[in-house]
PDB file of N, CA and C in Angstrom:
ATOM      1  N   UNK A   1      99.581 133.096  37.585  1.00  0.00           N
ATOM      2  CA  UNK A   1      99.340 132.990  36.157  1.00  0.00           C
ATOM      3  C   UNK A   1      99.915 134.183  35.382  1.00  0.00           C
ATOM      4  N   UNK A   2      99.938 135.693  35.765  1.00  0.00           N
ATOM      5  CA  UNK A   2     100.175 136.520  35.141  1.00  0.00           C
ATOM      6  C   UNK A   2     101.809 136.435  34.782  1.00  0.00           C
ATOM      7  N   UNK A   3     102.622 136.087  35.941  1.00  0.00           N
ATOM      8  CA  UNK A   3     104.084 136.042  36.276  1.00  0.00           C
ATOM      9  C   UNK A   3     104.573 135.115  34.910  1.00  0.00           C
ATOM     10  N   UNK A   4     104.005 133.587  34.542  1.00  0.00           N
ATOM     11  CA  UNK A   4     103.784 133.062  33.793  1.00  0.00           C
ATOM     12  C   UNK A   4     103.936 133.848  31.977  1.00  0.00           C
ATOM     13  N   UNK A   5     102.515 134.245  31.619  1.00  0.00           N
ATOM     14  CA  UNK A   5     102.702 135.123  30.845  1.00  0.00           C
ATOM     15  C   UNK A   5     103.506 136.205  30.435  1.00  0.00           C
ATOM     16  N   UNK A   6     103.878 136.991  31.628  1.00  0.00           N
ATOM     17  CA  UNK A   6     105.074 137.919  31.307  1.00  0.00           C
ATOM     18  C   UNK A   6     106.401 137.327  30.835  1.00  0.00           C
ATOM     19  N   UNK A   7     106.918 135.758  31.370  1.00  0.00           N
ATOM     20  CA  UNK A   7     108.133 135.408  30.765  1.00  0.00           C
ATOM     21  C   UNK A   7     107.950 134.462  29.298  1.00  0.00           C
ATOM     22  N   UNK A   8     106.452 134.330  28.996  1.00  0.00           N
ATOM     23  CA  UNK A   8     106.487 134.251  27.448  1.00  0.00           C
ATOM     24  C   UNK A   8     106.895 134.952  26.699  1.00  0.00           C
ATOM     25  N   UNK A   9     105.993 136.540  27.100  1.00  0.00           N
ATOM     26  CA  UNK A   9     106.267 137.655  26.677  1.00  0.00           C
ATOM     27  C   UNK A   9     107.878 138.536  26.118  1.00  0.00           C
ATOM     28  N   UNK A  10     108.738 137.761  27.187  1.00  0.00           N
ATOM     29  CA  UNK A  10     110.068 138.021  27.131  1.00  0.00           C
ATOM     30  C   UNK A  10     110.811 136.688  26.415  1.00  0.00           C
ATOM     31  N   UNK A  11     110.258 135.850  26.467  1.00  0.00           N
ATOM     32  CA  UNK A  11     111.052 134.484  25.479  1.00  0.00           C
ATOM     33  C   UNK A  11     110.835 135.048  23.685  1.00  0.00           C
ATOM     34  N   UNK A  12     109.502 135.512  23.383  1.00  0.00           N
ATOM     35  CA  UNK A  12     108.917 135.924  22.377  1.00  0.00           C
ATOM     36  C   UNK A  12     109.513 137.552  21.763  1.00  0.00           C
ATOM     37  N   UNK A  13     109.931 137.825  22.586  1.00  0.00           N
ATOM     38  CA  UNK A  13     111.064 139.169  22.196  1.00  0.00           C
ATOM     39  C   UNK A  13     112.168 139.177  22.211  1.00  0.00           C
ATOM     40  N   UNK A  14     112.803 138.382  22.594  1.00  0.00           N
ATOM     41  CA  UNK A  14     114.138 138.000  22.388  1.00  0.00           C
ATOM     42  C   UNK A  14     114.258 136.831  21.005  1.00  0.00           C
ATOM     43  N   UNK A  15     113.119 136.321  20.866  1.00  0.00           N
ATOM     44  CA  UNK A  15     113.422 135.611  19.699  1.00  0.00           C
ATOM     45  C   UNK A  15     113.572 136.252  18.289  1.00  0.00           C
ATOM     46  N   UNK A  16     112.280 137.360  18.344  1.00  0.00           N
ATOM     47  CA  UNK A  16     112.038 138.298  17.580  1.00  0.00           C
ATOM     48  C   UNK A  16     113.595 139.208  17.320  1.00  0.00           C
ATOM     49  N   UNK A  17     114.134 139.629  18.061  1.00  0.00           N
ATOM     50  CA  UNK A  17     115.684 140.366  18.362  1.00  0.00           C
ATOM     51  C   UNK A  17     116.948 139.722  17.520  1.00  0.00           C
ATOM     52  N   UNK A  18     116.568 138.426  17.902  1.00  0.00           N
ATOM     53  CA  UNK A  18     117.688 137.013  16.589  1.00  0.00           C
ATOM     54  C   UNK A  18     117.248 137.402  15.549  1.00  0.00           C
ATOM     55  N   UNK A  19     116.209 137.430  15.138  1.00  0.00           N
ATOM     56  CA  UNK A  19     115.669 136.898  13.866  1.00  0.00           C
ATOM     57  C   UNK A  19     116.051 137.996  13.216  1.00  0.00           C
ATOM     58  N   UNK A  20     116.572 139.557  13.775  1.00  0.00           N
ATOM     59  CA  UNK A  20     116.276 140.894  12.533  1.00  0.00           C
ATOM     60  C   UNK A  20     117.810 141.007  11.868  1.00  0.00           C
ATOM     61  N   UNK A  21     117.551 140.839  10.748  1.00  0.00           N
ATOM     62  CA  UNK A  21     118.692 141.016   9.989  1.00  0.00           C
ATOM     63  C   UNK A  21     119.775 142.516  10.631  1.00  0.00           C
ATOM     64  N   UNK A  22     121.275 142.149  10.523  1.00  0.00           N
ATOM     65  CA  UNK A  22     122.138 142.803  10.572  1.00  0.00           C
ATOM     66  C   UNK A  22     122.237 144.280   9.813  1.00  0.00           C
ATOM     67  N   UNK A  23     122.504 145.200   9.818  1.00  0.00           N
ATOM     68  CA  UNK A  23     122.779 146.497   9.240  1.00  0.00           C
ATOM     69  C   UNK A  23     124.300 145.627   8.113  1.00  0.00           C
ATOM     70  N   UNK A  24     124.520 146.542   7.448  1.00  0.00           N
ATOM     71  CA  UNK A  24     125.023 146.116   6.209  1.00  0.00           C
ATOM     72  C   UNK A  24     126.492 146.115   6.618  1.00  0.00           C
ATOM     73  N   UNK A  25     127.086 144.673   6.020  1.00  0.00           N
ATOM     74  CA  UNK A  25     128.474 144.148   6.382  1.00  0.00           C
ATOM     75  C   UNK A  25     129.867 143.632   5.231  1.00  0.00           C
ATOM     76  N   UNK A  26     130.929 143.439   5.608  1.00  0.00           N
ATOM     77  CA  UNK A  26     131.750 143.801   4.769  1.00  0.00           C
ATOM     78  C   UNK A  26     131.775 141.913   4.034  1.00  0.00           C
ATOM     79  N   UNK A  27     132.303 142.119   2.791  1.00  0.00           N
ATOM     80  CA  UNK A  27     132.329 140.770   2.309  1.00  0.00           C
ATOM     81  C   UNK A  27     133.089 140.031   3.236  1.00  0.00           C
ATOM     82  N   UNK A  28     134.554 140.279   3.838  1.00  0.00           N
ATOM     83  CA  UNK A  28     134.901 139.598   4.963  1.00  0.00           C
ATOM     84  C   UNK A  28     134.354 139.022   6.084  1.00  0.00           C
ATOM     85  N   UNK A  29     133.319 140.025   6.817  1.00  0.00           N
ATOM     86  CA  UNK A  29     132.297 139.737   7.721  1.00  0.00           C
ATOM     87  C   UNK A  29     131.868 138.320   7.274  1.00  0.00           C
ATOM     88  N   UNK A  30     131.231 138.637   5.990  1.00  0.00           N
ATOM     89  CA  UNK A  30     130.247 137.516   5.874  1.00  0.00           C
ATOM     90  C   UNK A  30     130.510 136.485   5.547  1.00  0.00           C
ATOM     91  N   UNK A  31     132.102 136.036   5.126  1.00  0.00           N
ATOM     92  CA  UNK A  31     132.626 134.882   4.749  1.00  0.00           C
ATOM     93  C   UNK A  31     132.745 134.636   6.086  1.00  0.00           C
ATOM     94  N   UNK A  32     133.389 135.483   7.131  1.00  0.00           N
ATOM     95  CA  UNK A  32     133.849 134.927   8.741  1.00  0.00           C
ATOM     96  C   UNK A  32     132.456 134.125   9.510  1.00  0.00           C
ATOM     97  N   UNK A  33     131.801 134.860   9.047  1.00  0.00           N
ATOM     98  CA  UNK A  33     130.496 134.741  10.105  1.00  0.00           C
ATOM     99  C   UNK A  33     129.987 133.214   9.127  1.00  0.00           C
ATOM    100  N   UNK A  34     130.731 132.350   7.982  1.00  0.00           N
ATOM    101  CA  UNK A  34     130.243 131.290   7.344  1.00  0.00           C
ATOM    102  C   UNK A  34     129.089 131.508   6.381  1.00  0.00           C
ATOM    103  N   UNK A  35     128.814 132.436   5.579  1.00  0.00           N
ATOM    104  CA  UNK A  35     128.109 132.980   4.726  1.00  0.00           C
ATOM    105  C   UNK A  35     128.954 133.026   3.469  1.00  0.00           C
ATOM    106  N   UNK A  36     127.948 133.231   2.325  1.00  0.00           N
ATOM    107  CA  UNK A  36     128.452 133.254   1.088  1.00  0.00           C
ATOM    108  C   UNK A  36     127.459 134.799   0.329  1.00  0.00           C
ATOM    109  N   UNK A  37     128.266 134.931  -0.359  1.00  0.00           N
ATOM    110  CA  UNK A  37     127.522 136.348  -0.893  1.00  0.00           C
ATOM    111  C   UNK A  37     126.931 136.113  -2.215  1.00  0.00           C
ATOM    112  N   UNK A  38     125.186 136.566  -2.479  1.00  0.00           N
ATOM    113  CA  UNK A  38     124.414 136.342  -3.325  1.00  0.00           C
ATOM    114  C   UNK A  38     123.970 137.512  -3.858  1.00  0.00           C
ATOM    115  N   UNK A  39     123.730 137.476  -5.399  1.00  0.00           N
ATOM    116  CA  UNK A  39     123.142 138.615  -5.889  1.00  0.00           C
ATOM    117  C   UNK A  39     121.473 138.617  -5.752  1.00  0.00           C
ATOM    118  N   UNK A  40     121.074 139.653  -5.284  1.00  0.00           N
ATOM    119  CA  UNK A  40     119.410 139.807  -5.612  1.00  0.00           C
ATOM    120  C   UNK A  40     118.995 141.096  -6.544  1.00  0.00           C
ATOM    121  N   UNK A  41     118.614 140.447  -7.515  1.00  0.00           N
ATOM    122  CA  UNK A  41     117.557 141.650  -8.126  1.00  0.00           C
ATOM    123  C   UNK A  41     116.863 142.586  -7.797  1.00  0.00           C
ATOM    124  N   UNK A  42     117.944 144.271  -8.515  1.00  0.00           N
ATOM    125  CA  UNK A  42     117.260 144.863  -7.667  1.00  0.00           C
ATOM    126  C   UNK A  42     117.495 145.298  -6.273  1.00  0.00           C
ATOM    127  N   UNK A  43     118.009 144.540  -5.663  1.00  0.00           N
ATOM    128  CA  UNK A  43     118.741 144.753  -4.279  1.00  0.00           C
ATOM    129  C   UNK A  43     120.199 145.007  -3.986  1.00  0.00           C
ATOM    130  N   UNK A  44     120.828 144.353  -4.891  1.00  0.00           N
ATOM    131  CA  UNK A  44     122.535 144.485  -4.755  1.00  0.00           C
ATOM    132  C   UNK A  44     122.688 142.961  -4.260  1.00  0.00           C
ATOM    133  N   UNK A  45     123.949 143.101  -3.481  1.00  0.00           N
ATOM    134  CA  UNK A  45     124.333 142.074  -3.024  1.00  0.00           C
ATOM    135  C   UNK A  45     124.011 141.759  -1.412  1.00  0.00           C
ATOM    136  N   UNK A  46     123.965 140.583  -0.895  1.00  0.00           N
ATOM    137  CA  UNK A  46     123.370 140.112   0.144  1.00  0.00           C
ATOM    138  C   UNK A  46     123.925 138.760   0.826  1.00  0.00           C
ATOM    139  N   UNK A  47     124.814 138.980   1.968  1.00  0.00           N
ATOM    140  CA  UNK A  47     124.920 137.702   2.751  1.00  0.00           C
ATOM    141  C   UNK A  47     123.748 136.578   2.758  1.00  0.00           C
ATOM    142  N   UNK A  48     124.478 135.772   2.264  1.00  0.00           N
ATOM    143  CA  UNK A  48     123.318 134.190   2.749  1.00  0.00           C
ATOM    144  C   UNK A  48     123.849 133.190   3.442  1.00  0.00           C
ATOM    145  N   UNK A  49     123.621 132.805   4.563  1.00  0.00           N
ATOM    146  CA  UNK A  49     123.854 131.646   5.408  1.00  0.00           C
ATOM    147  C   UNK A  49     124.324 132.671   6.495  1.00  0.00           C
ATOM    148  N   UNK A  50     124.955 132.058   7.726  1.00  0.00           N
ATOM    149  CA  UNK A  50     125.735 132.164   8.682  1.00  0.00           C
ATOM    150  C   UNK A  50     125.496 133.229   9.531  1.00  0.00           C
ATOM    151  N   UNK A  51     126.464 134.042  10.078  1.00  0.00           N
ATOM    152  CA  UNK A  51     125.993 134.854  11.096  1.00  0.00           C
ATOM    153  C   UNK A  51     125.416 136.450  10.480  1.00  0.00           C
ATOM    154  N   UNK A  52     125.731 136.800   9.581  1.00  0.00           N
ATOM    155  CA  UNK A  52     125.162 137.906   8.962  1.00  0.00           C
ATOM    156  C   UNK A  52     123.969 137.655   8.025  1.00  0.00           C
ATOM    157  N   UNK A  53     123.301 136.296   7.770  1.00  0.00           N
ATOM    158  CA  UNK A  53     122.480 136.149   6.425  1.00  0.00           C
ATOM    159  C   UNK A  53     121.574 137.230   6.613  1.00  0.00           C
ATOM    160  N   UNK A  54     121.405 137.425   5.273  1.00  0.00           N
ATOM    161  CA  UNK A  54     120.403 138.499   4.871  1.00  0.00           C
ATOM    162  C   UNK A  54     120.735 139.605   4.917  1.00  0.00           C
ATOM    163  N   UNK A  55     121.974 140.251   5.664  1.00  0.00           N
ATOM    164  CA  UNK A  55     122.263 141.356   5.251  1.00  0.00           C
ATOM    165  C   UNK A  55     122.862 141.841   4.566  1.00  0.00           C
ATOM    166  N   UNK A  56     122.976 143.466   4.015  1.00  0.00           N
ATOM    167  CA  UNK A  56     123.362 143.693   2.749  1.00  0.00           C
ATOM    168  C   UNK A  56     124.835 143.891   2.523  1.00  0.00           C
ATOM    169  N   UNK A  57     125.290 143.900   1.698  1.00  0.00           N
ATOM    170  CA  UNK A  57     126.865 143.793   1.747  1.00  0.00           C
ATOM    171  C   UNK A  57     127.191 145.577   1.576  1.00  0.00           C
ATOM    172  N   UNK A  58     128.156 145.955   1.682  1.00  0.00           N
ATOM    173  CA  UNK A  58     128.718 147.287   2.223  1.00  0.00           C
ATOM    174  C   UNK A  58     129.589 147.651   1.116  1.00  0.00           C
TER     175      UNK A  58
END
């Protein structure tokens, strides 16, 4: 049972690892990676969609 639990443990941290947004990328990046670049208030500008979403543009 424990053996069990430990590879939840590791499915559940690696998912967590996908999910964290990128350190900040170039408008090229984020068109490559299939993203489009959005303004946020307050924030600057910000990849949305594709392989960089959510991170901040550079």
């Amino acid at each position: 049972m424990p053996v069990h639990s430990a590879g939840l443990g590791l499915t559940g941290a690696a998912t967590a690892q996908v999910s964290t947004p990128h350190t900040s990328v170039t408008l090229e990046q984020c068109r490559q990676g299939g993203g489009t670049v959005s303004s946020r208030p307050y924030a600057g500008e910000y990849c949305s969609g594709g392989t960089y979403s959510n991170s901040p543009i550079a």
